[in-house]
C-alpha atoms as a PDB file:
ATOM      1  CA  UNK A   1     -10.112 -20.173  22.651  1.00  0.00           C
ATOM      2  CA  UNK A   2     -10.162 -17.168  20.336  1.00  0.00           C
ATOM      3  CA  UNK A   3     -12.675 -17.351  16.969  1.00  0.00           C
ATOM      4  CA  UNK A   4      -9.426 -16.589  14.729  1.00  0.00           C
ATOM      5  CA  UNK A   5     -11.619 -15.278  11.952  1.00  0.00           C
ATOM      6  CA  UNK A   6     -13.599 -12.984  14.378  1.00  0.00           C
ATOM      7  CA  UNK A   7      -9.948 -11.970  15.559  1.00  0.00           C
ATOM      8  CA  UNK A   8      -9.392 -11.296  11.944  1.00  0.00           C
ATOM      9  CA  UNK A   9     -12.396  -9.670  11.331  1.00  0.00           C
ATOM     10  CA  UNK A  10     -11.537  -7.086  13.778  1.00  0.00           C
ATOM     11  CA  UNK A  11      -8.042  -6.052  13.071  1.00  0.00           C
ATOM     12  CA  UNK A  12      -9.014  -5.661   9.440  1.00  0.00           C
ATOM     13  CA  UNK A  13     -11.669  -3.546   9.970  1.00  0.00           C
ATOM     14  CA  UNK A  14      -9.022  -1.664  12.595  1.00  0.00           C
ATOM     15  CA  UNK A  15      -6.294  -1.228   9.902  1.00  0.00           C
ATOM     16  CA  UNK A  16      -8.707  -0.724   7.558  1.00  0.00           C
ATOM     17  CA  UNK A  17     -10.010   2.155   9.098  1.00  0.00           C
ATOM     18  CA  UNK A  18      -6.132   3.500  10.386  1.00  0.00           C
ATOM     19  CA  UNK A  19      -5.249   3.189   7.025  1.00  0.00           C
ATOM     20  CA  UNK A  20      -8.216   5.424   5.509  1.00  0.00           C
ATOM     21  CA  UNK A  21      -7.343   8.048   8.069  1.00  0.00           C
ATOM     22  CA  UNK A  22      -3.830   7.796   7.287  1.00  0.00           C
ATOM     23  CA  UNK A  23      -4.878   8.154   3.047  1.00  0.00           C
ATOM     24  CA  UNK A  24      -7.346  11.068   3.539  1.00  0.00           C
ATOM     25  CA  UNK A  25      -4.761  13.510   5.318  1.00  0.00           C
ATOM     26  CA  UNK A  26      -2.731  13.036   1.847  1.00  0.00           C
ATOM     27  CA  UNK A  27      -5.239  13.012  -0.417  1.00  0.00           C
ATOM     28  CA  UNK A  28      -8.565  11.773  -2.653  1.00  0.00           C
ATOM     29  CA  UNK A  29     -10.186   8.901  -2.229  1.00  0.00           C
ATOM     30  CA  UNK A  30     -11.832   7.222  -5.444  1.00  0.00           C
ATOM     31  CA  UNK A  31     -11.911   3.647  -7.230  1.00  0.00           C
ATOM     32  CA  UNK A  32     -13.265   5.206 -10.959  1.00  0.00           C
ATOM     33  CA  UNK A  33      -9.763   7.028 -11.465  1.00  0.00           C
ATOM     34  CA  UNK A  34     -10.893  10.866 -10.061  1.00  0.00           C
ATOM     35  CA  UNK A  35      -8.946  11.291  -7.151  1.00  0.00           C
ATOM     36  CA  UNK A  36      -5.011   9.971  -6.012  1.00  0.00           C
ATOM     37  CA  UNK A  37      -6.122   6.373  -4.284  1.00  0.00           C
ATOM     38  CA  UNK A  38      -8.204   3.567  -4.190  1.00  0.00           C
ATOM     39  CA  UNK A  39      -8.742   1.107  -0.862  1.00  0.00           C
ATOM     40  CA  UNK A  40     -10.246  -2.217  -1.510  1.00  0.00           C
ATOM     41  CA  UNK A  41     -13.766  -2.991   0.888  1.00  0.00           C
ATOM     42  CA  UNK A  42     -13.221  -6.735   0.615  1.00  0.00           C
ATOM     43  CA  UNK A  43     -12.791  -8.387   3.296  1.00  0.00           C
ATOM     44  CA  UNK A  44     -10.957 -11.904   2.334  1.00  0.00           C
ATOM     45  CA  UNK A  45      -9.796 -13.336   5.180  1.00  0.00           C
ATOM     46  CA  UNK A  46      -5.808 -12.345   4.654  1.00  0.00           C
ATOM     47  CA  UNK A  47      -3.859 -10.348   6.755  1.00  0.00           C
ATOM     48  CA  UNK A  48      -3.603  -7.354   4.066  1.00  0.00           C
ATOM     49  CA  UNK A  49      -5.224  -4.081   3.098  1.00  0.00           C
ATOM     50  CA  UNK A  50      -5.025  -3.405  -0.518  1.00  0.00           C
ATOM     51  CA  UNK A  51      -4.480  -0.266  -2.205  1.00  0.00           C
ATOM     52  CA  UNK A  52      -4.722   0.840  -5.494  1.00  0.00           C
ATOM     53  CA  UNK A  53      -2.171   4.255  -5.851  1.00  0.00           C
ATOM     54  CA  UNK A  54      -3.452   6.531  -8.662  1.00  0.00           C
ATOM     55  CA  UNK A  55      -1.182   9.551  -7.940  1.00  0.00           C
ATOM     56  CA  UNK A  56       2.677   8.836  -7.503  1.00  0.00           C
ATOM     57  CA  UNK A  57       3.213  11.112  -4.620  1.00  0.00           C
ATOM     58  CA  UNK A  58       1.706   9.042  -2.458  1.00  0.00           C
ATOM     59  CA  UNK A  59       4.389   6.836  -2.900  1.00  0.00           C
ATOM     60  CA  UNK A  60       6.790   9.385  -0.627  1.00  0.00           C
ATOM     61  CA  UNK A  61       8.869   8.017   1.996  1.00  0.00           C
ATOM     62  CA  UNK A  62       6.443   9.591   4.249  1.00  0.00           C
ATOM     63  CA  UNK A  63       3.254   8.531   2.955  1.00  0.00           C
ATOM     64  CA  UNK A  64       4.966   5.113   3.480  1.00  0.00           C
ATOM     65  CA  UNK A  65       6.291   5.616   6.867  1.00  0.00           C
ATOM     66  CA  UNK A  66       2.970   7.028   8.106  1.00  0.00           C
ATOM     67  CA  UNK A  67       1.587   3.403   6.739  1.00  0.00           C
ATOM     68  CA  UNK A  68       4.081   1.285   7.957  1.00  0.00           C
ATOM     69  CA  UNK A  69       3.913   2.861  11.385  1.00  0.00           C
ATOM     70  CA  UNK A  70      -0.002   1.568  11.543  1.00  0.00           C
ATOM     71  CA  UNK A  71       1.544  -2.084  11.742  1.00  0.00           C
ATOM     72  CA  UNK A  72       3.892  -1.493  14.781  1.00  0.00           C
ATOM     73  CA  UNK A  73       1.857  -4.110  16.796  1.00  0.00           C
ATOM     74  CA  UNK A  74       0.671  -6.189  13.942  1.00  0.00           C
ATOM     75  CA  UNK A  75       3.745  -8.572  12.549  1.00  0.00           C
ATOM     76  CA  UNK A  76       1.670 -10.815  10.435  1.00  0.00           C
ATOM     77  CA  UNK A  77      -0.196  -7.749   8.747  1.00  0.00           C
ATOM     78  CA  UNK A  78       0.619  -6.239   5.470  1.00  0.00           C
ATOM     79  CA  UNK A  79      -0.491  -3.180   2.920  1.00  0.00           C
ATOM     80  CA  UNK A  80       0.257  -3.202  -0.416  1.00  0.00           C
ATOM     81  CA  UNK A  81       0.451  -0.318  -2.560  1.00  0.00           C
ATOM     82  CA  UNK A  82       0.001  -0.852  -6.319  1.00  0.00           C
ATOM     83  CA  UNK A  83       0.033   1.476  -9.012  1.00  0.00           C
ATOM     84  CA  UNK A  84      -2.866   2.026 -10.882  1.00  0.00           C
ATOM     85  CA  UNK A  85      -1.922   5.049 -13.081  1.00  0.00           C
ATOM     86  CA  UNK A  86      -3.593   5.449 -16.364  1.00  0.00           C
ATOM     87  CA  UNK A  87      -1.061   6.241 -19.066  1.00  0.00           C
ATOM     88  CA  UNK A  88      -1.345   8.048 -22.381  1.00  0.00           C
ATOM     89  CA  UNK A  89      -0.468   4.969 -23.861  1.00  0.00           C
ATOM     90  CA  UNK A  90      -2.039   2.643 -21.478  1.00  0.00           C
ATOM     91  CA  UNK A  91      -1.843   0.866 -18.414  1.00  0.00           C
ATOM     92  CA  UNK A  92       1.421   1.251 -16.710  1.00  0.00           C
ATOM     93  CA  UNK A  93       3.311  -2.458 -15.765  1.00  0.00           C
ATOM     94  CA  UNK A  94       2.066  -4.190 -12.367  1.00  0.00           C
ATOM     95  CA  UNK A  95       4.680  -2.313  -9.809  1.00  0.00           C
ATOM     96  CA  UNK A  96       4.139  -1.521  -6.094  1.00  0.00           C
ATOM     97  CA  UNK A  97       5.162  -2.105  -2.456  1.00  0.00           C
ATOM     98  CA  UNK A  98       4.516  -4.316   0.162  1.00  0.00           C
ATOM     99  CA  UNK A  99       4.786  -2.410   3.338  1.00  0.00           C
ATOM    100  CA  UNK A 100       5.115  -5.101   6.593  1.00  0.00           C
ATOM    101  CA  UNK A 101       6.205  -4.114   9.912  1.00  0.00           C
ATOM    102  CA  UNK A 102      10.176  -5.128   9.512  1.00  0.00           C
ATOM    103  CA  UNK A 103      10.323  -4.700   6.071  1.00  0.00           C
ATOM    104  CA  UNK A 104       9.139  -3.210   2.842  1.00  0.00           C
ATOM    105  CA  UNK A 105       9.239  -5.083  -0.543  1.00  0.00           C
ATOM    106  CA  UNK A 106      10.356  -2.547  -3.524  1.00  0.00           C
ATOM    107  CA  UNK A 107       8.708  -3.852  -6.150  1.00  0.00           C
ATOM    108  CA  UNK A 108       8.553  -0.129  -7.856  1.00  0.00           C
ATOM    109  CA  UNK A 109      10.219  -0.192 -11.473  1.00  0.00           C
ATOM    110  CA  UNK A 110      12.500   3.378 -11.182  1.00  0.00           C
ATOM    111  CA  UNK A 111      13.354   3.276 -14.982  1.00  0.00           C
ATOM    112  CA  UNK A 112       9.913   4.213 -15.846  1.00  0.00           C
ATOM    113  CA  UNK A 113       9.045   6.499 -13.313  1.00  0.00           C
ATOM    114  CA  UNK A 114       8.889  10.359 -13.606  1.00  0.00           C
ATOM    115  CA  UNK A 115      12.769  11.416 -12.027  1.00  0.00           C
ATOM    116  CA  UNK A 116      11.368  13.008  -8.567  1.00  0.00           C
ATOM    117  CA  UNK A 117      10.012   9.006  -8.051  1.00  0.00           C
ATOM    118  CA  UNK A 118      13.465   7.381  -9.276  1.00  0.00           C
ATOM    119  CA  UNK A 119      15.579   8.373  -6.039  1.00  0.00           C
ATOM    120  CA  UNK A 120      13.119   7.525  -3.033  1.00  0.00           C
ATOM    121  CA  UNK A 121      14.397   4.855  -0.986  1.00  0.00           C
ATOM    122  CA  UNK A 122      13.230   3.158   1.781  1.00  0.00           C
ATOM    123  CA  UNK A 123      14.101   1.655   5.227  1.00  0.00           C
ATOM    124  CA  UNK A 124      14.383  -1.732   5.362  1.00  0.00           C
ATOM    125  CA  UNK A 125      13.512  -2.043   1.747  1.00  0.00           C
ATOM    126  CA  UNK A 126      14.587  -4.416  -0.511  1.00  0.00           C
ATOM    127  CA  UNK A 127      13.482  -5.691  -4.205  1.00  0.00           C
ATOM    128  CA  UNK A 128      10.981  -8.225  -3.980  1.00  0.00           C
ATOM    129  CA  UNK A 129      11.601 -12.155  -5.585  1.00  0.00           C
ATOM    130  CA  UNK A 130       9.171 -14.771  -6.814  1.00  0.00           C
ATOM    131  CA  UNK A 131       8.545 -15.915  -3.517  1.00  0.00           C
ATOM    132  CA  UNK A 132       6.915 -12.437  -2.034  1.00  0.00           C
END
């Protein structure tokens, strides 16, 4: 019988490092608010990667696609995108994506975003509820 948190263990640190691959052909890495992204190192035993977006564009359809294709072979996996854009006047609202393999979870809020953000759509999206 498989050690399910050794199995867990490993695809984390496998997405983990698809994902940073994926993130560096796009852009900046850095958690202090200099560059255009931010990957959480924790390790907590879920199923997700976590990432903190500091520059909008990497919230393009393709940025996204590139993402979601990492979890072709991993149904129970996730990565979540949420912003984490410093505003003149503050912190912008908690808003982001949840990218899964069938499906990703729109939670961006269009009425505040710059206009090039407010018409990106994508497949098999759909707005997230209180139960995501």
């Amino acid at each position: 019988m498989e050690d399910l948190d050794a199995v867990q263990d490993a695809t984390w640190e496998r997405l983990h490092q698809d994902v940073m691959g994926v993130l560096a052909q796009y852009g900046i890495e850095d958690g202090f608010g200099d560059g255009d992204y931010w990957i959480n190192y924790d390790n907590y035993g879920w199923t997700r990667i976590e990432l903190g977006i500091q520059n909008l564009d990497f919230f393009r359809p393709q940025v996204v696609g590139d993402l979601r294709a990492l979890l072709r072979d991993l149904p129970e996996w996730e990565i979540t995108m949420a912003v984490d854009v410093i505003a003149k006047k503050g912190v912008w609202p908690i808003m982001g994506l949840t990218i899964r393999r069938h499906e990703i979870i729109d939670g961006l809020r269009r009425d505040i975003l710059p206009d090039v953000f407010r018409t990106y759509h994508y497949a098999d999206s759909r707005p997230g509820t209180g139960y995501d």
